[in-house]
N, C-alpha and C. Protein backbone atom coordinates (compact mmCIF):
# COMPACT_ATOMS: atom_id res chain seq x y z
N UNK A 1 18.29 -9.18 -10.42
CA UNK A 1 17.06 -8.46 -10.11
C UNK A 1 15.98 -9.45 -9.70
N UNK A 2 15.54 -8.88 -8.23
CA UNK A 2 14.27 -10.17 -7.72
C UNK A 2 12.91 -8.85 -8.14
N UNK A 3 11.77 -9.80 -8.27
CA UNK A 3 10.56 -9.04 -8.20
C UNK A 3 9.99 -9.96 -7.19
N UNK A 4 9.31 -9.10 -6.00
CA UNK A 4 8.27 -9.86 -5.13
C UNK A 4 7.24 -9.10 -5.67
N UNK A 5 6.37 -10.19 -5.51
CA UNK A 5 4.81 -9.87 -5.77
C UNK A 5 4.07 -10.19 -4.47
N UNK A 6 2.85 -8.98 -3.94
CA UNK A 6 2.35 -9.02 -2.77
C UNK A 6 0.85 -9.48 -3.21
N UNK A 7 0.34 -10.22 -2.80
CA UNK A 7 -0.69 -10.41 -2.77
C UNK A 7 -2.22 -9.37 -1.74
N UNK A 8 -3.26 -9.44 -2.30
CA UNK A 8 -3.90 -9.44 -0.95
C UNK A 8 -4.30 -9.47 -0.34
N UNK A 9 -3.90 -8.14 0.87
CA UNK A 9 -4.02 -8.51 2.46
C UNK A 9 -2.17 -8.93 2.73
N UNK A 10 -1.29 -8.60 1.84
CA UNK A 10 -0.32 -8.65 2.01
C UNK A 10 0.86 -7.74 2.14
N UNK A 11 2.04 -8.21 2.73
CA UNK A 11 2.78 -6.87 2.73
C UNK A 11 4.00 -7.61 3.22
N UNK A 12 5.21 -6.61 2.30
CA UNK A 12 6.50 -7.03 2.23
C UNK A 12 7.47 -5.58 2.24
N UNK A 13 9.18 -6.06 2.20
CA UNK A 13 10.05 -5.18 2.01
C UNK A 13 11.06 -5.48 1.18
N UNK A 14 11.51 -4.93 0.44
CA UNK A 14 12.94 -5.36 -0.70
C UNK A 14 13.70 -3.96 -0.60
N UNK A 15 15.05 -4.28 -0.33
CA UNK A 15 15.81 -3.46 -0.47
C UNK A 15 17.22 -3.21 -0.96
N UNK A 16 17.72 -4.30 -1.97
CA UNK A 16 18.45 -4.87 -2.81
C UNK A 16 18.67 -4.16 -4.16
N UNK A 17 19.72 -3.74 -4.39
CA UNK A 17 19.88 -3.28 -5.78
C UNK A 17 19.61 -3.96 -7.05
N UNK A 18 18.21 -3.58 -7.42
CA UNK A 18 17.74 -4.24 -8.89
C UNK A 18 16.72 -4.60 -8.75
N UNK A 19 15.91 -4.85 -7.30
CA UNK A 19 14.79 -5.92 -6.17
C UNK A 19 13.65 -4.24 -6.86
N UNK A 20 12.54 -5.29 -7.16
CA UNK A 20 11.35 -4.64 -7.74
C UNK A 20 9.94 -5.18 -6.70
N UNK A 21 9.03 -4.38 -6.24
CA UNK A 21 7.99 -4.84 -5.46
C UNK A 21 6.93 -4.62 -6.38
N UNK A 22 5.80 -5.24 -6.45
CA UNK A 22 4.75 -4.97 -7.28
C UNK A 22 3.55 -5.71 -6.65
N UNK A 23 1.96 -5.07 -6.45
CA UNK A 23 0.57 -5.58 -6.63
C UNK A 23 -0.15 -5.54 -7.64
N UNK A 24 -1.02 -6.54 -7.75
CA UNK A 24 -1.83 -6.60 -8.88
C UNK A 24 -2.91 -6.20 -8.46
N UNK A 25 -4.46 -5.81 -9.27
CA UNK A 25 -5.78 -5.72 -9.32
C UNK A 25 -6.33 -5.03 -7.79
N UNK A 26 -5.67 -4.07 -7.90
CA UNK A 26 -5.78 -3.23 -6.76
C UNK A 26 -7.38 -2.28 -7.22
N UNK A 27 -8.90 -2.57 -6.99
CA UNK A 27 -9.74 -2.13 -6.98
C UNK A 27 -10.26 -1.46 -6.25
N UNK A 28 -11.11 -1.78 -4.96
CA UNK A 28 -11.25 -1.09 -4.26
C UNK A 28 -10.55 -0.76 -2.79
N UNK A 29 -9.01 -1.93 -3.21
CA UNK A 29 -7.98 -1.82 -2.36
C UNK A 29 -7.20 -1.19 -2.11
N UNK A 30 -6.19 -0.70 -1.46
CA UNK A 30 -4.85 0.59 -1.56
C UNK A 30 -3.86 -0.06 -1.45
N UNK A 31 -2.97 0.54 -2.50
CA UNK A 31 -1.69 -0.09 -2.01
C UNK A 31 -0.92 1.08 -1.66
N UNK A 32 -0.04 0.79 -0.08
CA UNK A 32 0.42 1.82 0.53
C UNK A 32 1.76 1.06 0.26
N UNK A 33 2.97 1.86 -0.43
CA UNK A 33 3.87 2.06 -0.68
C UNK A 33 4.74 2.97 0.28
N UNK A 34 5.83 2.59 0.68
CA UNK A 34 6.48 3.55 1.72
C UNK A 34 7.96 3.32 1.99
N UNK A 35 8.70 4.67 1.33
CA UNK A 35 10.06 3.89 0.72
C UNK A 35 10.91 4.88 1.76
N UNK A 36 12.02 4.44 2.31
CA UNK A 36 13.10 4.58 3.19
C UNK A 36 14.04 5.34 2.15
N UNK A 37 14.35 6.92 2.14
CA UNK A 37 15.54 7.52 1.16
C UNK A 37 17.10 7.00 2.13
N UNK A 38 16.94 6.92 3.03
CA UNK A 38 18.10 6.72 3.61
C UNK A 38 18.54 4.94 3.15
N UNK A 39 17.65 4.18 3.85
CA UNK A 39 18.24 2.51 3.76
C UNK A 39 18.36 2.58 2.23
N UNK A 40 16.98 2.91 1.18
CA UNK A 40 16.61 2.84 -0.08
C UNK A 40 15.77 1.50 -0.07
N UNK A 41 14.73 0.86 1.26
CA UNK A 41 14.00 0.10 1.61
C UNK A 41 12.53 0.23 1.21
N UNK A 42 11.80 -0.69 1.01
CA UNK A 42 10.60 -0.12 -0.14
C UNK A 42 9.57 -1.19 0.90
N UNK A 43 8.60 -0.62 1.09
CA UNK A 43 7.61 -1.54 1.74
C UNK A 43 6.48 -1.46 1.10
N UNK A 44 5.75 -1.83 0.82
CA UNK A 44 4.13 -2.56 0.01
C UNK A 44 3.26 -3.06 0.91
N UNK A 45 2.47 -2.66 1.01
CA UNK A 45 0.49 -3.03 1.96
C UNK A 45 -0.18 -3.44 0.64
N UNK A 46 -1.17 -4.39 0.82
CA UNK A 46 -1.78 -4.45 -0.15
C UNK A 46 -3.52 -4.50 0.95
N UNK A 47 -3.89 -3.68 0.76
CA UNK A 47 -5.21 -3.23 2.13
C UNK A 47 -6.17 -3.52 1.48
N UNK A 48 -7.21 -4.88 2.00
CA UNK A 48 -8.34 -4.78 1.23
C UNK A 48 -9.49 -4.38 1.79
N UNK A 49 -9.40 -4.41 3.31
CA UNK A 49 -10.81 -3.83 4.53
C UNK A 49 -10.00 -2.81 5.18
N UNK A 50 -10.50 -1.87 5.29
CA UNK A 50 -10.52 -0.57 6.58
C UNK A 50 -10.15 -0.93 7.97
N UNK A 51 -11.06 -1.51 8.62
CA UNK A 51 -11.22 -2.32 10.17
C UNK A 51 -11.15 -3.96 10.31
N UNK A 52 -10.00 -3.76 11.45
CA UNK A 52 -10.05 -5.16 11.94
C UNK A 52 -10.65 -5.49 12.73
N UNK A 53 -12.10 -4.75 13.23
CA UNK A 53 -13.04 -4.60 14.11
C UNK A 53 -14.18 -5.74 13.34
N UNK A 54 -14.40 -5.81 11.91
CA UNK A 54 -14.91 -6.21 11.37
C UNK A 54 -14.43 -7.96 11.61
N UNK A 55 -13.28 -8.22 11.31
CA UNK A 55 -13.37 -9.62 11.87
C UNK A 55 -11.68 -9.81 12.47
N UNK A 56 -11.91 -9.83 13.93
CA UNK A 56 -10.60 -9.53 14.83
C UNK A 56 -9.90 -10.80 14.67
N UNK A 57 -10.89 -12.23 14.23
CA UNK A 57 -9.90 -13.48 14.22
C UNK A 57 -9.02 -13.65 13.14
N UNK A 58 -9.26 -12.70 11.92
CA UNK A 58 -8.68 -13.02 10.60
C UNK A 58 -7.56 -11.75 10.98
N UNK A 59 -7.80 -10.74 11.62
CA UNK A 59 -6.68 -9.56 11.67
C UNK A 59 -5.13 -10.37 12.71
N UNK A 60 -5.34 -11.36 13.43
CA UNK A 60 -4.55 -11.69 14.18
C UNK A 60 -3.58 -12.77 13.20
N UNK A 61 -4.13 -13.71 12.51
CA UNK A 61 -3.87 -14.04 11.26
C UNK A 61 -3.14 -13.41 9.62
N UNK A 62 -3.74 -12.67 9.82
CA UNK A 62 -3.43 -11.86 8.38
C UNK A 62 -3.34 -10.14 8.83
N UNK A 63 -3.12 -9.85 9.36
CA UNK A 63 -3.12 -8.40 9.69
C UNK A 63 -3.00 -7.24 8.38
N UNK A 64 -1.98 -8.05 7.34
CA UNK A 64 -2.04 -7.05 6.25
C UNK A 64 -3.59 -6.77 5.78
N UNK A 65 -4.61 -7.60 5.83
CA UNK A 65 -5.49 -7.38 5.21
C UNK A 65 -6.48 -5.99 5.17
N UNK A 66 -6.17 -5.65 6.45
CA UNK A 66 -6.80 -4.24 6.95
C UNK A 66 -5.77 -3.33 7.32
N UNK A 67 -6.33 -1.82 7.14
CA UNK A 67 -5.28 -1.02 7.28
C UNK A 67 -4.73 -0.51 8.66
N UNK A 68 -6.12 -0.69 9.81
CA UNK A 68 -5.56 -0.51 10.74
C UNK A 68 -4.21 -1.67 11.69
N UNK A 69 -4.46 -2.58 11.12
CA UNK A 69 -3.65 -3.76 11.44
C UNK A 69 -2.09 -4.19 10.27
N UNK A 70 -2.08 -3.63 9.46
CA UNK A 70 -1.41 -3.85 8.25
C UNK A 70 -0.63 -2.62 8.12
N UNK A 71 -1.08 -1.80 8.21
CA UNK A 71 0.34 -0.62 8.39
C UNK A 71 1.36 -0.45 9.64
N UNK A 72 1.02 -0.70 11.10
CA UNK A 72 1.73 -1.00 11.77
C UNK A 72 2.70 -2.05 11.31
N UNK A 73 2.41 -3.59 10.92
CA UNK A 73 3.44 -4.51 10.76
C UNK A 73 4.40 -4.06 9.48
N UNK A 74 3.56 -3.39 8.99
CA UNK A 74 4.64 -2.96 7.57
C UNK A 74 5.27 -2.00 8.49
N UNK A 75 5.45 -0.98 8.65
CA UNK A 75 6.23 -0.52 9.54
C UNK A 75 7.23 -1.17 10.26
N UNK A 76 6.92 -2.05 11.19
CA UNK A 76 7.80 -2.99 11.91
C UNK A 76 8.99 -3.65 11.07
N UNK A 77 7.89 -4.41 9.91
CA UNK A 77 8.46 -5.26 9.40
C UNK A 77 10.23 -3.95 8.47
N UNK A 78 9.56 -3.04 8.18
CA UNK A 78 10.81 -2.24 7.67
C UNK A 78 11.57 -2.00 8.97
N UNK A 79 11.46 -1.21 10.20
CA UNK A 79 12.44 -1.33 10.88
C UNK A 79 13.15 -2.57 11.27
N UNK A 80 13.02 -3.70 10.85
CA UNK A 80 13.51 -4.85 10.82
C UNK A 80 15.00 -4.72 10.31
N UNK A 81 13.92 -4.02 8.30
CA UNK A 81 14.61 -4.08 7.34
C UNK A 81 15.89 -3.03 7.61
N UNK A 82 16.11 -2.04 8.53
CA UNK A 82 17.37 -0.80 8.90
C UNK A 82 16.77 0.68 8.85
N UNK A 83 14.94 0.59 9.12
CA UNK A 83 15.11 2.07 8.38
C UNK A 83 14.56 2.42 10.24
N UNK A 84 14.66 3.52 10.48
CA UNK A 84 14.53 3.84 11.94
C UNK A 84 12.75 4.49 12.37
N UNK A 85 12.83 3.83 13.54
CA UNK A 85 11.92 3.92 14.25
C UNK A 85 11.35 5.23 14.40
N UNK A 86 10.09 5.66 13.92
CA UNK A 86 9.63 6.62 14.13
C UNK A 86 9.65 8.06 12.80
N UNK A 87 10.84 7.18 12.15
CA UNK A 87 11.20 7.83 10.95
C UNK A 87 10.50 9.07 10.04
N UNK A 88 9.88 10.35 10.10
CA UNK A 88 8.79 11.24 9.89
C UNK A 88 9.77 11.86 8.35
N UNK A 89 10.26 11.00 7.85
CA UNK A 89 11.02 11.56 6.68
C UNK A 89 11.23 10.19 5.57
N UNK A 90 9.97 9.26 5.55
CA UNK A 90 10.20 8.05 4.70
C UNK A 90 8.75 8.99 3.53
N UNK A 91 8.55 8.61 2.86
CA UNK A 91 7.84 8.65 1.29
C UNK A 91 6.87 7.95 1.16
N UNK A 92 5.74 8.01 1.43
CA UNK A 92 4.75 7.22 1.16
C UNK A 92 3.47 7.89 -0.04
N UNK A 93 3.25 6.68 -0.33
CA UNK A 93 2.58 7.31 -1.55
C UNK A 93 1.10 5.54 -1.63
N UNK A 94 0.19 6.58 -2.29
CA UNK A 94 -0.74 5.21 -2.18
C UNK A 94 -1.70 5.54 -3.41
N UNK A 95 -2.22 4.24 -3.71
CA UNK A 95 -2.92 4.00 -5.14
C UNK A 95 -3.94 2.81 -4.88
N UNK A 96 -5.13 3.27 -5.90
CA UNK A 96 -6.51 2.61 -5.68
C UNK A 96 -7.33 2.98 -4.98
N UNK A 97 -7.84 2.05 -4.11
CA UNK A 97 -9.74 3.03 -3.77
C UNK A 97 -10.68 3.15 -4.33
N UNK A 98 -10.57 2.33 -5.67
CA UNK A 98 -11.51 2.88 -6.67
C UNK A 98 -12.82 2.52 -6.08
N UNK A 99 -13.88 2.53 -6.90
CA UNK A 99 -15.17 2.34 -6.49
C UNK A 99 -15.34 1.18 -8.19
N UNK A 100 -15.32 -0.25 -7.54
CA UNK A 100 -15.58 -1.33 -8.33
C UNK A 100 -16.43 -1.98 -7.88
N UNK A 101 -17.28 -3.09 -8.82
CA UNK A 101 -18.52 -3.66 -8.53
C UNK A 101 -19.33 -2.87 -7.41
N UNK A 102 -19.79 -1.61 -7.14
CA UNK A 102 -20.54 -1.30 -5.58
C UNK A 102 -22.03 -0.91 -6.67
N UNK A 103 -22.85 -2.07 -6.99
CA UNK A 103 -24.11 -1.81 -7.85
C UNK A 103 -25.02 -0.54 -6.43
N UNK A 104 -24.90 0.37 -6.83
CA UNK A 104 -26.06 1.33 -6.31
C UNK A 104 -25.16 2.16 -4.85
N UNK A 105 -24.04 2.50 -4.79
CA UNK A 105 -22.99 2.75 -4.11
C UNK A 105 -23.41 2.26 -2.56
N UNK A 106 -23.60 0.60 -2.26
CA UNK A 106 -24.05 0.30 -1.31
C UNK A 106 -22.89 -0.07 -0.10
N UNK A 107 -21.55 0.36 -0.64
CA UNK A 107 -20.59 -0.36 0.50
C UNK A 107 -19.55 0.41 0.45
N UNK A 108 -19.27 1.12 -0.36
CA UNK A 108 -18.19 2.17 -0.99
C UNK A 108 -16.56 1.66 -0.01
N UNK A 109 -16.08 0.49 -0.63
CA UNK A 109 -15.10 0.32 0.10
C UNK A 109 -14.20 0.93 -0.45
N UNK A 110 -13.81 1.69 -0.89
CA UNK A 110 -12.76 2.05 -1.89
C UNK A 110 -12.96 3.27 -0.88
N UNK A 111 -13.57 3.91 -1.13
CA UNK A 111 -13.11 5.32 -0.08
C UNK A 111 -13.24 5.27 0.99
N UNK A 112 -13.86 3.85 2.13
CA UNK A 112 -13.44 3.62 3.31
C UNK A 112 -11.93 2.95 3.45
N UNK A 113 -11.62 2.41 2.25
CA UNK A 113 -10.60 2.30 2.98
C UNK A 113 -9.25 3.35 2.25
N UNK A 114 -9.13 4.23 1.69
CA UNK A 114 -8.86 5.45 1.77
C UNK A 114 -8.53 6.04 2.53
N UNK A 115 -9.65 6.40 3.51
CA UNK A 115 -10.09 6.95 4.75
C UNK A 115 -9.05 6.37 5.86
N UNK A 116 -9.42 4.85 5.91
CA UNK A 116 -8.87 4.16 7.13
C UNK A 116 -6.98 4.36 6.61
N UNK A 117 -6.60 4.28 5.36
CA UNK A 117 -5.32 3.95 5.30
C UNK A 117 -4.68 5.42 5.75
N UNK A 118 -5.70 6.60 5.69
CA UNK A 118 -4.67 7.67 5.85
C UNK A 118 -5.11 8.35 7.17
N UNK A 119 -5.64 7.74 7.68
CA UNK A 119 -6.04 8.01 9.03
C UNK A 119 -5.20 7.06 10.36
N UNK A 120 -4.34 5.46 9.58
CA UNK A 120 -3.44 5.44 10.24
C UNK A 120 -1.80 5.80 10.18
N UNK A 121 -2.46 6.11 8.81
CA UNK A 121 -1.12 6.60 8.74
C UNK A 121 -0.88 7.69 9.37
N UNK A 122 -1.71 8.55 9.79
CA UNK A 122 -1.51 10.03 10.51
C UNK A 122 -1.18 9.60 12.20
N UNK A 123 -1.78 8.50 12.53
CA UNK A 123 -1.34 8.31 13.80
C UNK A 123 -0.20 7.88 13.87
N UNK A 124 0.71 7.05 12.97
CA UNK A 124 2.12 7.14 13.07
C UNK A 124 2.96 8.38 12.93
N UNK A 125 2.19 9.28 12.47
CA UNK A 125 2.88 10.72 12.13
C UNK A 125 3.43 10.63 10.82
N UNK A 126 2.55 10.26 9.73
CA UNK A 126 3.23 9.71 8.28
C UNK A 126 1.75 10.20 7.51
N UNK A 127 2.36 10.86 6.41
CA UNK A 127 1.29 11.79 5.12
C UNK A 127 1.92 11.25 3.53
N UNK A 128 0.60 10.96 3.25
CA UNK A 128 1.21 10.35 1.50
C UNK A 128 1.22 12.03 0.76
N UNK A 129 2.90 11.30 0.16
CA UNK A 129 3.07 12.18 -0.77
C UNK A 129 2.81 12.73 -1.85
N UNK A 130 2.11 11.48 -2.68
CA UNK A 130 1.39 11.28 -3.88
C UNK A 130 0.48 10.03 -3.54
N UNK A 131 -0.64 10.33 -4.07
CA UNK A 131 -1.35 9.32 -4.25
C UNK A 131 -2.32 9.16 -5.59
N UNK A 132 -2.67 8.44 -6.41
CA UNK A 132 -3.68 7.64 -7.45
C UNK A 132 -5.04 6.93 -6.69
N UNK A 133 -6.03 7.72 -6.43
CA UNK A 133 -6.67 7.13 -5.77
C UNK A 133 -8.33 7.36 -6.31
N UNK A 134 -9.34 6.79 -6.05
CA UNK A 134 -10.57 6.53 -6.40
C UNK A 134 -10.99 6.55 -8.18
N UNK A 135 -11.68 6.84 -8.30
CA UNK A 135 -12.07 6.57 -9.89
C UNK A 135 -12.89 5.35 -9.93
N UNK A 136 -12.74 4.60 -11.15
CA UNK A 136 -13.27 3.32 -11.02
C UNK A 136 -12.40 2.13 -11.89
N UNK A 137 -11.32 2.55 -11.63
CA UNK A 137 -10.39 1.80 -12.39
C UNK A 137 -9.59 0.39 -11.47
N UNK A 138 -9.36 -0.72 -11.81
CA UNK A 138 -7.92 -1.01 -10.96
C UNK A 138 -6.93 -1.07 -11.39
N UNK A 139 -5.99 -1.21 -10.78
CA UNK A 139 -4.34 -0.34 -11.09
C UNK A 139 -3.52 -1.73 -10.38
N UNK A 140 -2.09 -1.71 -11.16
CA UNK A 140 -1.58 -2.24 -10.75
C UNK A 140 -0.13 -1.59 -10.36
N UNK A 141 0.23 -1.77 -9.04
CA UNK A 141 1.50 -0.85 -8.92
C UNK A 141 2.81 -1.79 -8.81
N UNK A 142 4.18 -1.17 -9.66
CA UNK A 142 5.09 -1.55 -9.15
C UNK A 142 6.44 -0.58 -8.86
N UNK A 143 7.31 -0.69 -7.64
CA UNK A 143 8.07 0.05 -7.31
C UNK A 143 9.55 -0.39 -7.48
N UNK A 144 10.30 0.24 -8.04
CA UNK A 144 12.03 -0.60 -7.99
C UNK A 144 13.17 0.56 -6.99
N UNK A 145 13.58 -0.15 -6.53
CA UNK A 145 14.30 0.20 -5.37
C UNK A 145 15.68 1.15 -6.28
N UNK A 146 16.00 0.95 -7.38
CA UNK A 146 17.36 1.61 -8.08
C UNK A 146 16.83 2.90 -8.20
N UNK A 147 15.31 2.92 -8.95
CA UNK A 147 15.05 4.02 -8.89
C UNK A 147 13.82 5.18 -7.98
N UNK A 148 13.60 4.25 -7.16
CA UNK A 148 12.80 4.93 -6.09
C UNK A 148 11.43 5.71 -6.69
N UNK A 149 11.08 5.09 -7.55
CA UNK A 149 9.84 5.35 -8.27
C UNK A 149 8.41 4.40 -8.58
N UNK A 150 6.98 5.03 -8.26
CA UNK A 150 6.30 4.18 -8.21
C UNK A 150 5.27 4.11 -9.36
N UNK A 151 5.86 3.28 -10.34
CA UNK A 151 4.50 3.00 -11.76
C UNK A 151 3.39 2.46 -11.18
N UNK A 152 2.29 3.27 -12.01
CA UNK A 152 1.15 2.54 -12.08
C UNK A 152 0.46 2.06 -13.26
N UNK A 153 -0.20 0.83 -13.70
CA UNK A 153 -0.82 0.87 -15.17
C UNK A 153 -2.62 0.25 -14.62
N UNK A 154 -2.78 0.37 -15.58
CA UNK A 154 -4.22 -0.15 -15.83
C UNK A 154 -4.09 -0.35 -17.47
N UNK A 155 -5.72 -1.00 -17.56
CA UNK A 155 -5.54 -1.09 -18.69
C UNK A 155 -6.30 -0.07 -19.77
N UNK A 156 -6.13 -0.15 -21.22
CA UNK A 156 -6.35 1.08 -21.87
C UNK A 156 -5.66 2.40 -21.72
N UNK A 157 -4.74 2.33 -21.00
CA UNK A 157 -3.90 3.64 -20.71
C UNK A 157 -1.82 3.43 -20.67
N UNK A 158 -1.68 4.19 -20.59
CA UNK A 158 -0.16 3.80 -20.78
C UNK A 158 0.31 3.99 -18.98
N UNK A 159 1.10 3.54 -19.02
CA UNK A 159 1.58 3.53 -17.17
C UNK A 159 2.09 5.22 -17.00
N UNK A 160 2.09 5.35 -16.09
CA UNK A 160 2.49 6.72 -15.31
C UNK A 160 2.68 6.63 -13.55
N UNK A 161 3.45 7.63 -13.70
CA UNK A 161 4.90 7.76 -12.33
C UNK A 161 3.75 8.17 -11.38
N UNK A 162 4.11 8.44 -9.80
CA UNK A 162 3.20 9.16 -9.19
C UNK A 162 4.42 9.13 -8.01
């Protein structure tokens, strides 16, 4: 059993029997999770800005970091992994958004990027199935490929499925 850990502005795929994906301190970030029933391929975004309009030299660089730039390559990067192009039958599910440190709700990134993650996701033709999203908590998610399920914990609370 491997565990990758995504950092972020990062994003990966595991699809190995026993292979666990997991992000940490997901605040006002999303993590877009998006698992292949057919390959049994698991992909992880870890989205911390909305727009790569905001700074186009770091999106060419790091593309996971934003969602409009970071869900395409996760995408890619899974059809790499065997799951098919265009696929309108993969599982996506997303967590966080919260609204952390915003003293006097002056930037509300947590529900812009919300916004931005499911607004590209609709242009691929892709709808989260479940999602854990806003509050003011951060969450940490992890997904295991045996069982195609995505925990979340924080702290003070016990973990739960989504």
């Amino acid at each position: 059993m491997e565990t990758t850990v995504i950092g972020v502005g990062e994003f990966g795929t595991v699809g190995n029997p026993g292979d666990v994906i997991k992000t940490f301190a997901l605040g006002s970030c999303v993590a877009v999770v998006v698992m292949d029933k057919r390959t049994r391929v698991v992909g992880l975004l870890h989205v911390a800005l909305p727009s790569s309009k905001t700074n186009p030299e770091r999106a060419k660089s790091d593309p996971g970091y934003f969602a409009d730039t970071g869900i395409p390559e996760l995408l890619e990067q899974m059809v790499a992994a065997g799951t098919r192009r265009g696929d309108t039958d993969l599982i996506v599910k997303l967590a966080g958004g919260a609204k952390v440190l915003d003293v006097g709700n002056a930037f509300d990134v947590g529900k812009k990027n919300q916004l931005a993650v499911k607004k590209t996701l609709w242009a691929h033709g892709l709808a989260p199935r479940a999602e854990d999203l806003g509050g003011a908590i951060s969450r940490t998610v992890e997904v295991d490929v045996d069982r195609g399920r995505m925990a979340v914990t924080t702290t003070n609370r016990d973990p739960w499925e989504i």
